[in-house]
Protein backbone atom coordinates (compact mmCIF):
# COMPACT_ATOMS: atom_id res chain seq x y z
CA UNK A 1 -33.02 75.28 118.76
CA UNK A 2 -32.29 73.92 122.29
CA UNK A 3 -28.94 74.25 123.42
CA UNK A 4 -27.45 70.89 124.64
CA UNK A 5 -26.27 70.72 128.54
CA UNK A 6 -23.76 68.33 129.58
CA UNK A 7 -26.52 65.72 130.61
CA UNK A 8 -27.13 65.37 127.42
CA UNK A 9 -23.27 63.49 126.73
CA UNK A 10 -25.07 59.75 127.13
CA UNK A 11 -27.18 60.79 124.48
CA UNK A 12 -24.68 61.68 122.14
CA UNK A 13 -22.65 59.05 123.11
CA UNK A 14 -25.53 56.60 121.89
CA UNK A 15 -26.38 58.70 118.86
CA UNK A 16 -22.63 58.74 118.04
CA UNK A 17 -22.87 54.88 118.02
CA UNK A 18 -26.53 54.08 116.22
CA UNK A 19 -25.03 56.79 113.22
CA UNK A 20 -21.81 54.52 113.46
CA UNK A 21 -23.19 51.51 113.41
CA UNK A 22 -25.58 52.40 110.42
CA UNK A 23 -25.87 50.68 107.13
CA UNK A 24 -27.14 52.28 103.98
CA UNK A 25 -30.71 50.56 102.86
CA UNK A 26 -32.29 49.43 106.46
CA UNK A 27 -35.15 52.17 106.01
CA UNK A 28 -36.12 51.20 109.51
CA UNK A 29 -32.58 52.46 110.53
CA UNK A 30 -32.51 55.88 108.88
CA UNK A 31 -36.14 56.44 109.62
CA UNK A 32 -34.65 56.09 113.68
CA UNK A 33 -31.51 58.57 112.73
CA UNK A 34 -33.34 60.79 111.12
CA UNK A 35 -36.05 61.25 113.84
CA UNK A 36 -33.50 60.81 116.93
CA UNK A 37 -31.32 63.80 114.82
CA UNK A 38 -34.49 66.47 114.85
CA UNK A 39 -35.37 65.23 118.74
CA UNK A 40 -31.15 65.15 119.96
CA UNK A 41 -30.08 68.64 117.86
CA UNK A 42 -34.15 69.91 118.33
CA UNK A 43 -34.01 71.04 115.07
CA UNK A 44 -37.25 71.54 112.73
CA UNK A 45 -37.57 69.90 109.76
CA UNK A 46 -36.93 73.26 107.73
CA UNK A 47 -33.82 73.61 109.66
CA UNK A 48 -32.53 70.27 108.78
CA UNK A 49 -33.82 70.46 104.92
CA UNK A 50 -31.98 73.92 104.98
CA UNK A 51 -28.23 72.42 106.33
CA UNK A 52 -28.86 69.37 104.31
CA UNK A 53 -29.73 71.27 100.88
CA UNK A 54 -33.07 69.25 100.57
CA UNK A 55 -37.12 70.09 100.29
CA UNK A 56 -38.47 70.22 103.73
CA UNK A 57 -40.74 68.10 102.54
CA UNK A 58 -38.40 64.99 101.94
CA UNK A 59 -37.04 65.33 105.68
CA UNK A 60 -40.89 65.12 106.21
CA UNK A 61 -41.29 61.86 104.01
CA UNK A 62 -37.86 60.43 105.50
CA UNK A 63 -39.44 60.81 108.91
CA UNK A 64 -42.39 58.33 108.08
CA UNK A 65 -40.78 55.96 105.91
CA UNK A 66 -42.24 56.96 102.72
CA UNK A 67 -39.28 57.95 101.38
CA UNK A 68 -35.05 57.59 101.70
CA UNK A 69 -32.30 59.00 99.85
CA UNK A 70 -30.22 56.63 97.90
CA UNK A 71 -28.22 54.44 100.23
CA UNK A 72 -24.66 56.66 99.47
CA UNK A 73 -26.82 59.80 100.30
CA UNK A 74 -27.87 57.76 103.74
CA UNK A 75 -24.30 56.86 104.69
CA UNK A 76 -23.27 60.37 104.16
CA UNK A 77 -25.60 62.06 106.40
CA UNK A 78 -25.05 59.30 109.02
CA UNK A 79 -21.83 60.33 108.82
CA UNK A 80 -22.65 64.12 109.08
CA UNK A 81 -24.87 63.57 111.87
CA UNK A 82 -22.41 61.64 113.57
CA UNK A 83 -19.40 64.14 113.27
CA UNK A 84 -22.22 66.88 113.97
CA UNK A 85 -22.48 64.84 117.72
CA UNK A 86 -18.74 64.37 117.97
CA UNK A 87 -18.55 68.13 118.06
CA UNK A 88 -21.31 68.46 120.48
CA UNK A 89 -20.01 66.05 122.60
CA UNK A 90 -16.45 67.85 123.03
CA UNK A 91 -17.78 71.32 123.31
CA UNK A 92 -20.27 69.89 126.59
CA UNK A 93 -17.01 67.65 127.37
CA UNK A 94 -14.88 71.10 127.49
CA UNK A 95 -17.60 72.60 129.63
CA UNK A 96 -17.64 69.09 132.17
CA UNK A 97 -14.14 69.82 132.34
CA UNK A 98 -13.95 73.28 133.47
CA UNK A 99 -16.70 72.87 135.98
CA UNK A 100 -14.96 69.95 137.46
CA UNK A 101 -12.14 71.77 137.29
CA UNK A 102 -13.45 74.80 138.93
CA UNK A 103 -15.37 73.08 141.80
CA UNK A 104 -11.91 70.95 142.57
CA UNK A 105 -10.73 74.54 142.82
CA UNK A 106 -13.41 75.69 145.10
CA UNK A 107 -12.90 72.96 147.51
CA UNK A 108 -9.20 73.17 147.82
CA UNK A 109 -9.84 77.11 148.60
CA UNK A 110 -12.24 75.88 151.09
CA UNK A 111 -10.46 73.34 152.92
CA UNK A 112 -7.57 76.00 152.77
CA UNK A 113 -9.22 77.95 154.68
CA UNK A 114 -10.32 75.78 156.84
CA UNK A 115 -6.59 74.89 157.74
CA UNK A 116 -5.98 78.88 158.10
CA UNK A 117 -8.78 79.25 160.70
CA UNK A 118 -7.82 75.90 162.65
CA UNK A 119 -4.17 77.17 162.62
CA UNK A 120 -5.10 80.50 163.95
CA UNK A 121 -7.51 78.99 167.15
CA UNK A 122 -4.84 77.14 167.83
CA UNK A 123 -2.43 79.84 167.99
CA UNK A 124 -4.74 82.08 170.29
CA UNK A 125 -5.50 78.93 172.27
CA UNK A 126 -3.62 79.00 175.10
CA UNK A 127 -1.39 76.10 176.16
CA UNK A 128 -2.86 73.38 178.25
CA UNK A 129 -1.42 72.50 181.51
CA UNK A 130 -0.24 68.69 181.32
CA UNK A 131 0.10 66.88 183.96
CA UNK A 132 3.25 64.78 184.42
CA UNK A 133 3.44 61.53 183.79
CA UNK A 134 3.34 58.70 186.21
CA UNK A 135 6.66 57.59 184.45
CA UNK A 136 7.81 60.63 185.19
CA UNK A 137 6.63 60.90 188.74
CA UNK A 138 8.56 57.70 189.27
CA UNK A 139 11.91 58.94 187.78
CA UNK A 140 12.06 61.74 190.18
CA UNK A 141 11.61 59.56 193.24
């Protein structure tokens, strides 16, 4: 089974909302969740017969229309599927988090450092010779 990477989060996002939005007896509907579930969690159709306690081959008939579960079986695994993304989506959300996280770290050590080395060629640097002033050229006159 493919493992999910954060750029898959709009995906979830819009499976999240199409298992959401679903309503029990549009076949066209749960024919679409059932086939964007195998291709979004890339799981075979024995895998999904196996979590769902089913025959592999009504996950097979459910993918071409020929058959659906009764519409309180179909709101149930939209529901499934949907809290099945929800975790998905904060487990890569955790992830997006720590890597921001850790390159907001990296740059702060960087521009640290940056500061550190400016700070030290300025303190070998000697000390330029300035020039007075013409105001102050004038004051001593």
């Amino acid at each position: 089974m493919p493992t999910l990477q954060t750029g898959d989060i709009p995906s979830l996002e819009s499976f999240i909302y199409q298992a959401e939005q679903f309503e029990a007896g549009n076949e066209a509907a749960f024919q679409s969740l059932v086939l964007h579930a195998i291709e979004l969690f890339g799981q075979l159709q024995e895998e999904l017969a196996d979590e769902l306690g089913v025959n592999p081959s009504s996950i097979s008939r459910w993918k071409s229309g020929k058959a659906r579960p009764h519409r309180l079986v179909q709101q149930l695994l939209a529901e499934r599927f949907a809290n099945k993304a929800r975790t998905e989506l904060d487990a890569l959300s955790e992830i997006r988090l720590r890597e921001a996280e850790a390159e907001t770290t990296a740059r702060n050590q960087a521009e640290q450092r940056f500061a550190e080395a400016v700070a030290a060629a300025a303190a070998e640097a000697p000390a330029p010779e300035l020039e007075p002033s013409p105001m102050a050229v004038m004051e001593e006159d």
